[in-house]
N, C-alpha and C. Protein backbone atom coordinates (compact mmCIF):
# COMPACT_ATOMS: atom_id res chain seq x y z
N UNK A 1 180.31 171.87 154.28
CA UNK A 1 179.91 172.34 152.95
C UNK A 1 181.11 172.93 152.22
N UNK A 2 181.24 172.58 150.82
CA UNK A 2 182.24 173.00 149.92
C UNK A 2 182.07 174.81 149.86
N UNK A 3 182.71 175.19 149.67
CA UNK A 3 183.04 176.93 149.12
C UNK A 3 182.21 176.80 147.60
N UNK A 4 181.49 177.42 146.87
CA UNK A 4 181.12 177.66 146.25
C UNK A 4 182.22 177.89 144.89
N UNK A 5 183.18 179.18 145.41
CA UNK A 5 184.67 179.28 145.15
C UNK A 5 185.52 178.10 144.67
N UNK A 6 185.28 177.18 145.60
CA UNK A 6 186.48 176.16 145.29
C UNK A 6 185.60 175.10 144.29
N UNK A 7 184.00 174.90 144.47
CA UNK A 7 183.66 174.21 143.57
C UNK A 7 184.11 174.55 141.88
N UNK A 8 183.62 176.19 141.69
CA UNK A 8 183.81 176.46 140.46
C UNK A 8 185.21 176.22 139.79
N UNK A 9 186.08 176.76 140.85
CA UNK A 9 187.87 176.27 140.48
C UNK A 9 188.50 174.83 139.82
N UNK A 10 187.15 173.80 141.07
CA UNK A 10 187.73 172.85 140.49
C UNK A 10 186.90 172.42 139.07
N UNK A 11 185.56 173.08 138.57
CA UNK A 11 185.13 172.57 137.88
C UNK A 11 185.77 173.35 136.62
N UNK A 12 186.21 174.49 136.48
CA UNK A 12 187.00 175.40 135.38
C UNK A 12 188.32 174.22 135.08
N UNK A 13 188.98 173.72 135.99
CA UNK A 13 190.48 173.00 136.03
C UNK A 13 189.79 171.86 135.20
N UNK A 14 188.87 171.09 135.72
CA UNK A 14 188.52 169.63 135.05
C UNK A 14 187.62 170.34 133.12
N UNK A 15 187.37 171.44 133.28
CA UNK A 15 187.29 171.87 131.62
C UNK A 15 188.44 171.79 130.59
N UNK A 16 189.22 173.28 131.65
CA UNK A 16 190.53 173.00 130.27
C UNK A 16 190.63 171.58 130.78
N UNK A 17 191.13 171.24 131.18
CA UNK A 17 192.10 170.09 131.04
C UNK A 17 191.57 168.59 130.28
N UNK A 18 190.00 169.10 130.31
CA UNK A 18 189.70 168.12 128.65
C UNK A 18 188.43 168.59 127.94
N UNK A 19 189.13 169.56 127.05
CA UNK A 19 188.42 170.44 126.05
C UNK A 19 187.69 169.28 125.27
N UNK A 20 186.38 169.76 124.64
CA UNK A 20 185.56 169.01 123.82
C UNK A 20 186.70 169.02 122.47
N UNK A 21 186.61 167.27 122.04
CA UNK A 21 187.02 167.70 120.72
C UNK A 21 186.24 168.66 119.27
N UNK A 22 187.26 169.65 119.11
CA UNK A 22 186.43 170.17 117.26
C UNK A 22 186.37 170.10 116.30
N UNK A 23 185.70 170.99 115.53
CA UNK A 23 184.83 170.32 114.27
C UNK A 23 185.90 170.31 113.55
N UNK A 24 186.95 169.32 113.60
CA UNK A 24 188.02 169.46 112.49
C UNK A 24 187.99 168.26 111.58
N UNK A 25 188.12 168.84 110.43
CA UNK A 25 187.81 167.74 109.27
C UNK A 25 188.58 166.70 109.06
N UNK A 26 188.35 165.79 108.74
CA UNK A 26 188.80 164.33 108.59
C UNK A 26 189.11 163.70 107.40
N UNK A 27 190.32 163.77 106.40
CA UNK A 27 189.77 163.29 104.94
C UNK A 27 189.54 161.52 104.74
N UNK A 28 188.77 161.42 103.90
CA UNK A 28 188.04 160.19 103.80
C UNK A 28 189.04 159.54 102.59
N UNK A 29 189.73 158.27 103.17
CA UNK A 29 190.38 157.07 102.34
C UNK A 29 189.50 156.09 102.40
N UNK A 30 188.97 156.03 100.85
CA UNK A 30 187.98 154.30 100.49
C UNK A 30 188.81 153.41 100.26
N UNK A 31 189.28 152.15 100.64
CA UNK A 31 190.20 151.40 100.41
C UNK A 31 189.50 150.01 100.11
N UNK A 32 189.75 150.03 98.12
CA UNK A 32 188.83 148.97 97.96
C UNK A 32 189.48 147.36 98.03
N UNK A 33 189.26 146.65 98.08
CA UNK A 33 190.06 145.30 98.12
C UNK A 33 191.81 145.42 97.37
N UNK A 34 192.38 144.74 98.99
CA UNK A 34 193.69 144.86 98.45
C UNK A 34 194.94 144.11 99.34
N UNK A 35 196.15 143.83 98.54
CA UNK A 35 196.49 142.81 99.59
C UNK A 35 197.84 143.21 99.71
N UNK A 36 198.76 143.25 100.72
CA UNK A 36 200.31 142.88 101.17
C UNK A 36 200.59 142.13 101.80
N UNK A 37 201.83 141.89 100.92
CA UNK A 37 202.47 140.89 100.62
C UNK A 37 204.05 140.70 101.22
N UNK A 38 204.68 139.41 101.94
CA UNK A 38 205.69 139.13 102.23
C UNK A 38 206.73 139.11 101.55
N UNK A 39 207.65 139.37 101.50
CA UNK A 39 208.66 139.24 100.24
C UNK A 39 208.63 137.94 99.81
N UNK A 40 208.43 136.28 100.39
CA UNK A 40 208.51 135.28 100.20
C UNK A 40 207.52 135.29 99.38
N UNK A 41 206.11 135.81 99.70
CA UNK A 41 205.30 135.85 98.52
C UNK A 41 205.25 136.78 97.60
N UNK A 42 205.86 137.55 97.49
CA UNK A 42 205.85 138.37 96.31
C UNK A 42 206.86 137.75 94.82
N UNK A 43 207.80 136.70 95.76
CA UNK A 43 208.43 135.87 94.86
C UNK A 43 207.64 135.09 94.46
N UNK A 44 206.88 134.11 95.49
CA UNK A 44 205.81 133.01 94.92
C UNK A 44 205.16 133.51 93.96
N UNK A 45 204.80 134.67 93.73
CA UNK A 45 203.67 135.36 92.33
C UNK A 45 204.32 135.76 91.56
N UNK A 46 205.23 136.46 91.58
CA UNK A 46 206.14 137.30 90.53
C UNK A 46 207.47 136.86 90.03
N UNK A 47 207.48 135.87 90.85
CA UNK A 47 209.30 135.22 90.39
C UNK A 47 210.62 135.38 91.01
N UNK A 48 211.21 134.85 91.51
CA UNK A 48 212.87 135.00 92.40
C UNK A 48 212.88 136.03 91.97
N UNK A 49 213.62 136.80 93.53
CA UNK A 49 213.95 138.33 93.86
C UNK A 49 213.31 139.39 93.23
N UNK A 50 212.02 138.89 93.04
CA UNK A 50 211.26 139.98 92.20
C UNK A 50 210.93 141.59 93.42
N UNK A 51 210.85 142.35 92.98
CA UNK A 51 210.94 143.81 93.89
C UNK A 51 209.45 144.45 92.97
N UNK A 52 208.62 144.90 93.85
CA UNK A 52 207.18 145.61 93.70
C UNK A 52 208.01 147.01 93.32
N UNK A 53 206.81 147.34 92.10
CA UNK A 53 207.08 148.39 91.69
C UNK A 53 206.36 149.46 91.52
N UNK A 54 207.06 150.47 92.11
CA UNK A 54 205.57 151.74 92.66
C UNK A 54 205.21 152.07 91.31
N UNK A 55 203.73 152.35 91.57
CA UNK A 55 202.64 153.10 90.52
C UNK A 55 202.25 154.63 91.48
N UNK A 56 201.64 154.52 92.29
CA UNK A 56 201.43 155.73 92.76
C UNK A 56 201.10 155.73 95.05
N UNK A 57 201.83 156.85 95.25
CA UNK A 57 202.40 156.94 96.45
C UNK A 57 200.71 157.22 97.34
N UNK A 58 200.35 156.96 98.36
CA UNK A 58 199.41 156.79 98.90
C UNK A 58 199.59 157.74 100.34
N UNK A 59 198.76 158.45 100.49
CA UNK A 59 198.50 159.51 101.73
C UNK A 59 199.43 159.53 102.79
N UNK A 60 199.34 157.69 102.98
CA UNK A 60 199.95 157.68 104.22
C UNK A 60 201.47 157.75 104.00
N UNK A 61 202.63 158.02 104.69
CA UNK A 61 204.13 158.20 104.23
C UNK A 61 204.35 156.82 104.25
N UNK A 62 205.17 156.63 103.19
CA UNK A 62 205.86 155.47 102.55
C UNK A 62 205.13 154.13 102.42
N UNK A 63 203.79 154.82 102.11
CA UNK A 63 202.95 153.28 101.47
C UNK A 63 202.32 154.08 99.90
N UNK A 64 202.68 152.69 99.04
CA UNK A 64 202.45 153.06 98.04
C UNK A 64 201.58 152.18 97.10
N UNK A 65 200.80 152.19 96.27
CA UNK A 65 199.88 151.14 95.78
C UNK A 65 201.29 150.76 94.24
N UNK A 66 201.33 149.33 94.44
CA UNK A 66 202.35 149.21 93.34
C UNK A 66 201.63 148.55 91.85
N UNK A 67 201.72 148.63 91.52
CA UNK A 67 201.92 148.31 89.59
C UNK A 67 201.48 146.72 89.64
N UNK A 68 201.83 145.98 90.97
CA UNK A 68 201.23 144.53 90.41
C UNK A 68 199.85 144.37 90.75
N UNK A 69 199.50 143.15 90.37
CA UNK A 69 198.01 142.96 90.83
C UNK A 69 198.45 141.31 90.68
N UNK A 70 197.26 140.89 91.40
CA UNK A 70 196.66 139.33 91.78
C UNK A 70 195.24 138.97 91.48
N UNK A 71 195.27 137.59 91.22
CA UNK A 71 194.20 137.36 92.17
C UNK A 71 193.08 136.62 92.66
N UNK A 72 192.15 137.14 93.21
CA UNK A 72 191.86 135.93 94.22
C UNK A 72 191.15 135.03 94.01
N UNK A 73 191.43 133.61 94.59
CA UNK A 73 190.26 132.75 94.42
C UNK A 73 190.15 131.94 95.60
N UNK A 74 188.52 131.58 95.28
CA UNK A 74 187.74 131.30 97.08
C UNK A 74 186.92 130.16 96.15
N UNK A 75 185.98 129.29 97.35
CA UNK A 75 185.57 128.38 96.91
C UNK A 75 184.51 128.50 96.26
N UNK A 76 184.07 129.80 95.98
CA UNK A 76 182.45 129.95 95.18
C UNK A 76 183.24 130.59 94.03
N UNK A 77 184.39 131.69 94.11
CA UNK A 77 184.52 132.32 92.66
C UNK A 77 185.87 132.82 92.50
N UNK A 78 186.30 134.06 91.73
CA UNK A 78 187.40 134.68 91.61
C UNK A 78 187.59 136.05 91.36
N UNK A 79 188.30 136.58 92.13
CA UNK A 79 188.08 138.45 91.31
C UNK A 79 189.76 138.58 91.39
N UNK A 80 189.81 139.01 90.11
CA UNK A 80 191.04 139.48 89.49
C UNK A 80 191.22 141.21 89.43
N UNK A 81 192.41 141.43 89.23
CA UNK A 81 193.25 142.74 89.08
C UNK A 81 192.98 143.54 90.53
N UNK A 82 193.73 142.83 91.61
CA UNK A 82 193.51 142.76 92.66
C UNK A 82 195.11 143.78 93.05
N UNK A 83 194.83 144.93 93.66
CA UNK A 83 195.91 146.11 93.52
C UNK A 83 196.99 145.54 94.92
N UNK A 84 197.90 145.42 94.57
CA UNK A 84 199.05 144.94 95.62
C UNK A 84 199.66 146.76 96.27
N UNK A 85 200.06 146.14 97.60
CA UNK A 85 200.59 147.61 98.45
C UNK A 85 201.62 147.59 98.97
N UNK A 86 202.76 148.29 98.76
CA UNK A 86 203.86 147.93 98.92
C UNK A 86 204.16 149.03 100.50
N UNK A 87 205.45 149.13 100.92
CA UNK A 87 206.45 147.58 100.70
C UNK A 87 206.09 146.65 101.09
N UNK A 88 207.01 145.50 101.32
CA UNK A 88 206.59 144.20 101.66
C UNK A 88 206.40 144.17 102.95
N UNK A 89 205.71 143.75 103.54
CA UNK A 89 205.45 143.11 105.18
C UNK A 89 206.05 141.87 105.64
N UNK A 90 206.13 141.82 106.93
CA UNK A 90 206.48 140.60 107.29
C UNK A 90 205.65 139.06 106.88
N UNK A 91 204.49 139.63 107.19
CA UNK A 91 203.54 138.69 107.10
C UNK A 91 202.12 139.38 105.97
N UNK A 92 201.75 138.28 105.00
CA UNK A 92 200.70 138.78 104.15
C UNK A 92 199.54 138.65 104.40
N UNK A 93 198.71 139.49 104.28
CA UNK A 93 197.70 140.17 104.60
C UNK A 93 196.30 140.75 103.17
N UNK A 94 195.45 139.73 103.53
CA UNK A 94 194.38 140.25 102.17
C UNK A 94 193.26 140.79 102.69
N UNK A 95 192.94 141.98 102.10
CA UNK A 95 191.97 143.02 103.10
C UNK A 95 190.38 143.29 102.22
N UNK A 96 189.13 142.38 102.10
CA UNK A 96 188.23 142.62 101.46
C UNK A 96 187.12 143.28 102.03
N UNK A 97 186.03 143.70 101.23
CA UNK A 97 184.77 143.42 101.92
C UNK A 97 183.98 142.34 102.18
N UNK A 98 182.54 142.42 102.54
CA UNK A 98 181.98 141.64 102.74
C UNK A 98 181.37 141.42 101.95
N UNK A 99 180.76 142.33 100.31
CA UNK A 99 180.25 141.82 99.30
C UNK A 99 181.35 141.00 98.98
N UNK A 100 182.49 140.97 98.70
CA UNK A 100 183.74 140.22 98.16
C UNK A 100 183.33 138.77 98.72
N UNK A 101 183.48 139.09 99.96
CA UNK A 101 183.30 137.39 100.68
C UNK A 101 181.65 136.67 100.32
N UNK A 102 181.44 137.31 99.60
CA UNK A 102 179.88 136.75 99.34
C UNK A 102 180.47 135.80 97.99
N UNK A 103 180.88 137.12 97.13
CA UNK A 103 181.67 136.18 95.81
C UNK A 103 182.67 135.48 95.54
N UNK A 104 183.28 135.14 96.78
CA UNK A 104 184.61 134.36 96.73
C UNK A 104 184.28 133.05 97.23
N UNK A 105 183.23 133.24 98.74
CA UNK A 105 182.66 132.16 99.29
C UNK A 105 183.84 132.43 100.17
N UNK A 106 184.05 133.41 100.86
CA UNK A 106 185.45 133.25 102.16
C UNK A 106 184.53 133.92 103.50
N UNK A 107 185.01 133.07 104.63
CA UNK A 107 184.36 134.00 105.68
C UNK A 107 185.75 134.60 105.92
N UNK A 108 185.68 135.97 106.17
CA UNK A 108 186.31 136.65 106.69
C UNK A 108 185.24 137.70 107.56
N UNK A 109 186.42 137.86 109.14
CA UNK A 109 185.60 138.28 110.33
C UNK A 109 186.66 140.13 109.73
N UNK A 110 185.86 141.01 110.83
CA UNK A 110 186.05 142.28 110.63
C UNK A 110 187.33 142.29 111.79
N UNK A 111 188.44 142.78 111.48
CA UNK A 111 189.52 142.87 112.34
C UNK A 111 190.10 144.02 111.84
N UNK A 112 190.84 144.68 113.01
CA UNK A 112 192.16 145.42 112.95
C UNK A 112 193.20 144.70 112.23
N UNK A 113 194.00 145.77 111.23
CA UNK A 113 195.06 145.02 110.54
C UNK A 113 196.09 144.58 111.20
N UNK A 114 196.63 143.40 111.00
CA UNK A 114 197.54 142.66 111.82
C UNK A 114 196.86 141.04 113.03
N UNK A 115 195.51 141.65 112.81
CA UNK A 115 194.93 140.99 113.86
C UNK A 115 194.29 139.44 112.76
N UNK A 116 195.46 138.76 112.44
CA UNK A 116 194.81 137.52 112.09
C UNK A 116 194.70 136.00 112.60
N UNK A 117 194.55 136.09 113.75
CA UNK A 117 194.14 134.55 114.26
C UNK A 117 192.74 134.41 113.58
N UNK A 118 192.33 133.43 113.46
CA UNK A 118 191.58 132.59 113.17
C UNK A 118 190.34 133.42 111.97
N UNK A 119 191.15 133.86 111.36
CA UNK A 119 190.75 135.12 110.07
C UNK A 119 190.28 134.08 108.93
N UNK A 120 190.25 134.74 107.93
CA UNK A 120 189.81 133.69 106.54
C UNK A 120 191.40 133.17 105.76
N UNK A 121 190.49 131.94 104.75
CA UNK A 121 191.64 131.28 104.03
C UNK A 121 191.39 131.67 102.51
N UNK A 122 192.32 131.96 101.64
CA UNK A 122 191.92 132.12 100.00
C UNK A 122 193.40 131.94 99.82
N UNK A 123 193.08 131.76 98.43
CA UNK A 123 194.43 131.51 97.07
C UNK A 123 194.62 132.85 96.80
N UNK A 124 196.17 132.93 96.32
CA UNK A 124 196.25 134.40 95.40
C UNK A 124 196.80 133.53 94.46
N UNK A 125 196.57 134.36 93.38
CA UNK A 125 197.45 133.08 91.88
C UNK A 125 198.09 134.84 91.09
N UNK A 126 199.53 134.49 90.67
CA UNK A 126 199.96 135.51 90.09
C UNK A 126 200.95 135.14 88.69
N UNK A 127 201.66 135.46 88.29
CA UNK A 127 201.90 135.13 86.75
C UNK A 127 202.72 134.25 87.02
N UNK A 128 203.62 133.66 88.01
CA UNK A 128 204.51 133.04 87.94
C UNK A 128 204.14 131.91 89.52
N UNK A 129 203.02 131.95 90.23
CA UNK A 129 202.79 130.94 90.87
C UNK A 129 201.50 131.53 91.74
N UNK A 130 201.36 130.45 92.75
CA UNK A 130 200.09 130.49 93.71
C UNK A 130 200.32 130.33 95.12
N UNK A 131 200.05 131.42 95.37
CA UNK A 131 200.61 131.36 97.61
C UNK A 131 198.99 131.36 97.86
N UNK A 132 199.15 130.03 99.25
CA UNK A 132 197.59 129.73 100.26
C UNK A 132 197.85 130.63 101.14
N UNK A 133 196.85 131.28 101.31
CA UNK A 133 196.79 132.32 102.80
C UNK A 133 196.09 131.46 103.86
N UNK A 134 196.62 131.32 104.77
CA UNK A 134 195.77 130.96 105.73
C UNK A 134 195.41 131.60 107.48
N UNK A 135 194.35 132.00 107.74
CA UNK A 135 194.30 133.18 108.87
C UNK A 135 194.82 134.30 108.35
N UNK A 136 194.79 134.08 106.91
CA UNK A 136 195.16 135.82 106.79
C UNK A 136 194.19 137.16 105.84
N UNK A 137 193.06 136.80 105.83
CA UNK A 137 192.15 137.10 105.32
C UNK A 137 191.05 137.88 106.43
N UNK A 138 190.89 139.10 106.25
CA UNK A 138 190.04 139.98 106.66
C UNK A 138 189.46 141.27 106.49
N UNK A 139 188.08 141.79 106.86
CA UNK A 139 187.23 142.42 106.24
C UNK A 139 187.70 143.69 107.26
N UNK A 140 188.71 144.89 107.05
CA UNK A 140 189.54 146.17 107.87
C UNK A 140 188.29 146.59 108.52
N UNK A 141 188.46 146.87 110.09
CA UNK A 141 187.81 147.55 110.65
C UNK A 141 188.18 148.88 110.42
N UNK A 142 187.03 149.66 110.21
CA UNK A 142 187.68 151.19 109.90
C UNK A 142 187.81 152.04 110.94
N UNK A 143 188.85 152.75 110.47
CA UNK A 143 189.68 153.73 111.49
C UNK A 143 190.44 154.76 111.06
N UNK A 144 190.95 155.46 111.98
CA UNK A 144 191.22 156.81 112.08
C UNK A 144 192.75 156.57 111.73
N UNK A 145 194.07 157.53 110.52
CA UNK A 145 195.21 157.33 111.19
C UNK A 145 195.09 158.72 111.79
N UNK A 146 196.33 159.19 112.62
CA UNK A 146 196.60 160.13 112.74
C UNK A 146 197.94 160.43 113.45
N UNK A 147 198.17 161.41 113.06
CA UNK A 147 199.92 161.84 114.33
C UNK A 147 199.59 162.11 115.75
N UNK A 148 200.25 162.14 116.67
CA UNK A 148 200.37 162.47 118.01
C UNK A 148 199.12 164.27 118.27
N UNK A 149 199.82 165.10 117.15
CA UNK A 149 199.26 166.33 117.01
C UNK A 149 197.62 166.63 116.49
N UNK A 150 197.53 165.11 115.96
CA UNK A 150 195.98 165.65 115.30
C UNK A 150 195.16 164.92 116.41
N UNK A 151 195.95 163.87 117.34
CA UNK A 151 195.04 163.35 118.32
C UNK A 151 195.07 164.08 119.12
N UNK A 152 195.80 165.33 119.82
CA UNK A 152 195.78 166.19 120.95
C UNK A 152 194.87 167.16 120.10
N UNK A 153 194.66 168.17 119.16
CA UNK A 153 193.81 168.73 118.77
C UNK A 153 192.32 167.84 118.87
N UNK A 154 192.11 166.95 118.45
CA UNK A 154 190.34 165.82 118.22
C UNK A 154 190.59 165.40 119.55
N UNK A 155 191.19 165.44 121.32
CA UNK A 155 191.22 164.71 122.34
C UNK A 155 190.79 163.93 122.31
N UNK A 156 191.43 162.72 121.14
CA UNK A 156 191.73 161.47 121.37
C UNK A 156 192.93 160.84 121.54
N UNK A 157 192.41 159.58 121.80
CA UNK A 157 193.88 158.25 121.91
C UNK A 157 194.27 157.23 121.23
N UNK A 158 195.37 156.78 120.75
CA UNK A 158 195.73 155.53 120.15
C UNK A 158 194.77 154.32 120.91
N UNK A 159 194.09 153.58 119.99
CA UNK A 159 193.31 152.04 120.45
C UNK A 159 191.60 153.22 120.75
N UNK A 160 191.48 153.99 121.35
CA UNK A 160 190.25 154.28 121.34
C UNK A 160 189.38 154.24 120.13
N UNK A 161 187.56 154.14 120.65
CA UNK A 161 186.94 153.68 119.69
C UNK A 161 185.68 155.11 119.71
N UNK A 162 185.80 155.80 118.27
CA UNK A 162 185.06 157.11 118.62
C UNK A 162 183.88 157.14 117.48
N UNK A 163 183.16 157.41 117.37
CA UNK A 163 181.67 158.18 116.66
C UNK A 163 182.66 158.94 115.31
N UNK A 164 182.13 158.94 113.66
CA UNK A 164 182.39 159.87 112.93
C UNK A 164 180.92 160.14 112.54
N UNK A 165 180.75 160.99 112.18
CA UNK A 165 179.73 161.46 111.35
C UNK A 165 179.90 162.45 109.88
N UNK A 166 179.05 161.87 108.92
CA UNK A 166 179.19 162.06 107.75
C UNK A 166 178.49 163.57 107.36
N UNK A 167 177.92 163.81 105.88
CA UNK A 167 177.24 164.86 105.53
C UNK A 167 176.53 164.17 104.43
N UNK A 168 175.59 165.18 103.91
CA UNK A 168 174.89 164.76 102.58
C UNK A 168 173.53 163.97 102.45
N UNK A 169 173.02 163.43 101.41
CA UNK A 169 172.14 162.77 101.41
C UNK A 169 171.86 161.65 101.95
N UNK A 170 173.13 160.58 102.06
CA UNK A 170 172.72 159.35 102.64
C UNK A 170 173.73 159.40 104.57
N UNK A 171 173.56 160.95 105.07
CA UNK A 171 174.27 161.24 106.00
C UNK A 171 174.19 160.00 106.96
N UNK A 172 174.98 159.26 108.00
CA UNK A 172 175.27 158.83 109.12
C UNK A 172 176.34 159.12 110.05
N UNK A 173 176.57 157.70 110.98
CA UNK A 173 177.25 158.25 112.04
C UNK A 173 178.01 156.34 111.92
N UNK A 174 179.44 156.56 111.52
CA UNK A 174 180.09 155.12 111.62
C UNK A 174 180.30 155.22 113.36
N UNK A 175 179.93 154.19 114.12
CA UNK A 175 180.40 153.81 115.72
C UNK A 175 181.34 152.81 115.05
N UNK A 176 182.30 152.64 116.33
CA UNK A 176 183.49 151.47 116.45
C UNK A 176 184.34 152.11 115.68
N UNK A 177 184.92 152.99 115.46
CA UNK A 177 186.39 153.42 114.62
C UNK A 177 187.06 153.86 115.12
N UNK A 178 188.01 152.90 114.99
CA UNK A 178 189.36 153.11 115.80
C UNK A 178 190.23 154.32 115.55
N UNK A 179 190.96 154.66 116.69
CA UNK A 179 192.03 155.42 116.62
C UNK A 179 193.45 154.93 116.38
N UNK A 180 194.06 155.19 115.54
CA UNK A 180 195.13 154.98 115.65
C UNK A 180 196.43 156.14 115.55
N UNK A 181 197.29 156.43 115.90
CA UNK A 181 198.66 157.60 116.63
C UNK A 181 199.91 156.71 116.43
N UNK A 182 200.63 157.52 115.42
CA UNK A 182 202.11 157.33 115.12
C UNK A 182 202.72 158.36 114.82
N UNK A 183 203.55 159.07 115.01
CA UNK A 183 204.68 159.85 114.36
C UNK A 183 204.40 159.65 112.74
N UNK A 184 203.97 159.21 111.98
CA UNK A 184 204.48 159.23 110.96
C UNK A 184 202.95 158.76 109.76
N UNK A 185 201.82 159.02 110.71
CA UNK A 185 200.53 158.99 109.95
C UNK A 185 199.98 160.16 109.65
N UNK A 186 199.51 160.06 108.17
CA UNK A 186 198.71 161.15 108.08
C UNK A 186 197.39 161.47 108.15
N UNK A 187 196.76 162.50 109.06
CA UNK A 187 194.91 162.43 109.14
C UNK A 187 194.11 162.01 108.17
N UNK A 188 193.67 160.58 108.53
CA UNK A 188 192.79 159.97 107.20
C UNK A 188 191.79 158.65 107.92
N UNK A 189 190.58 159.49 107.22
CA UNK A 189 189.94 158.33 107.83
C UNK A 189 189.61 156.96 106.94
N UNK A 190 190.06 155.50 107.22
CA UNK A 190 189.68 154.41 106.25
C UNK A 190 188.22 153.39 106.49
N UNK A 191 188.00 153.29 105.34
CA UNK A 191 186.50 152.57 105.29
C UNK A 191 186.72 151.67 104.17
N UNK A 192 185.84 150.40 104.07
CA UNK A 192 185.98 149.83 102.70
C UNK A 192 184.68 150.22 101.96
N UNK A 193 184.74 149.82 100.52
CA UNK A 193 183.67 149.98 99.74
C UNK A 193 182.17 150.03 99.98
N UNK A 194 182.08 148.92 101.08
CA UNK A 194 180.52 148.67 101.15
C UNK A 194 180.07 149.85 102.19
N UNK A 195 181.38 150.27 102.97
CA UNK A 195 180.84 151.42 104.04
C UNK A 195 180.66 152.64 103.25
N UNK A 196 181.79 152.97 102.46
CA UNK A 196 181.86 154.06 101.52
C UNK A 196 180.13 154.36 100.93
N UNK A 197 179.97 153.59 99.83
CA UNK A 197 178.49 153.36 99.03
C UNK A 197 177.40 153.96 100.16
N UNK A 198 177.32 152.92 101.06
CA UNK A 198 176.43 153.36 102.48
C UNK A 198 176.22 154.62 102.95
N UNK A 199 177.28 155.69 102.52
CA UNK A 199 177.12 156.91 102.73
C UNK A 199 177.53 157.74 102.00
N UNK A 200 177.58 157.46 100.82
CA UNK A 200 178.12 158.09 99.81
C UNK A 200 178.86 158.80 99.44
N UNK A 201 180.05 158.18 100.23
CA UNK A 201 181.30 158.96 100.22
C UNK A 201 182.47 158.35 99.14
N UNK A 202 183.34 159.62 98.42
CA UNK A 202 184.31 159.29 98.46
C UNK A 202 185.88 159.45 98.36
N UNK A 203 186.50 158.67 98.07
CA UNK A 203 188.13 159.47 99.01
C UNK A 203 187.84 160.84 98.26
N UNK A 204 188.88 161.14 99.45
CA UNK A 204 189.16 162.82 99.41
C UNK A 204 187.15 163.42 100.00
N UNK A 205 186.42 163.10 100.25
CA UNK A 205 185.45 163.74 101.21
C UNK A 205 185.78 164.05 102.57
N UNK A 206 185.53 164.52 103.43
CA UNK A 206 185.98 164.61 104.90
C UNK A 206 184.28 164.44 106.10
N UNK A 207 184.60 163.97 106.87
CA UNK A 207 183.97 163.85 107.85
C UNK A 207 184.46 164.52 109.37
N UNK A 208 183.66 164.75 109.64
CA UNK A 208 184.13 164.82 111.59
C UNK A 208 183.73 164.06 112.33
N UNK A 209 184.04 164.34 113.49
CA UNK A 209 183.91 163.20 115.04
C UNK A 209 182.34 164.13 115.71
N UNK A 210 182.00 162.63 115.72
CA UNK A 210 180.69 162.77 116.08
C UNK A 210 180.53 163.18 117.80
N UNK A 211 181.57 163.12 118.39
CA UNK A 211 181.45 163.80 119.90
C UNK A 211 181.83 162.66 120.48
């Protein structure tokens, strides 16, 4: 038989050592349809050596929503003044909802950004030409950013998938939202439009982790 003693010791050690996360607030980024762009395509739309030009600087460090716009067309329709995000990426990337893909006629599957195999296809058309996306079209799974420090305070991890919960009248609880941990993110949680509406949130609201 165990010591009574040594049970409690070890059960005090396995506490601290993983405190419940707390009620610490979360601010809420709605991120409505929007696309980045390769430098190759930012020429295809805007013209040889053309350079994106900031309009206004965005939460996260050194992303900024720039001054151009696009935009899109799918085989049922088109939605224009489509907000471009700078800087350029390697590879371009168009990030909608799923009402969007209703009016464009695009399937796009729900992925992590970056994650485009076998993603959706659409046109961007911009003042000076037209780049085909192909596999690069998808509906952002929403997620958490955060620094190293805000995931040791909430005891979470980069790639983990945690519970938020909202407030208010149309209160819920988003499951599947990712974590994500960099040096250089700031605490923000992202959703697109149709999730936003759904709970009637918007940017700048905060949520917490549902446990």
């Amino acid at each position: 038989m165990f010591k009574a003693s040594l049970l409690e010791k070890v059960r005090h050690n396995l506490t601290q050592a993983q405190p419940l996360p707390p009620e610490m607030a979360i601010p809420v980024g709605v991120s409505n349809r929007h696309v980045h762009l390769s430098q190759p395509d930012i020429e295809a739309l805007f013209g040889p050596g053309y350079q994106l030009t900031p309009l206004k600087e965005l939460r996260q460090p050194g992303q900024f929503a720039a001054k151009e716009c696009v935009t899109i067309v799918g085989p049922k329709g088109a939605i224009g003044k489509v907000r471009v995000l700078g800087p350029a990426r390697d590879v371009s990337q168009l990030e909608i909802s799923k009402a969007d893909c209703f009016t464009l006629g695009v399937k796009a599957p729900v992925r992590e950004s970056g994650q485009l195999q076998a993603s959706g296809d659409a046109m961007l058309a911009g003042p000076a030409g037209y780049v085909a996306l192909r596999s690069q079209v998808i509906c952002a799974q929403r997620h958490i950013h955060m620094s190293p420090l805000d995931a040791a305070r909430l005891g979470v991890s980069n790639g983990q998938a945690v519970r938020v919960k909202t407030a208010g009248l149309r209160a819920l609880v988003f499951d599947q939202v990712v974590v994500r941990v960099k040096d250089s993110f700031a605490l923000e949680l992202h959703i697109d439009t149709d999730e936003a509406n759904a709970a009637g949130l918007a940017s700048g609201d905060s949520v917490t982790l549902a446990g």
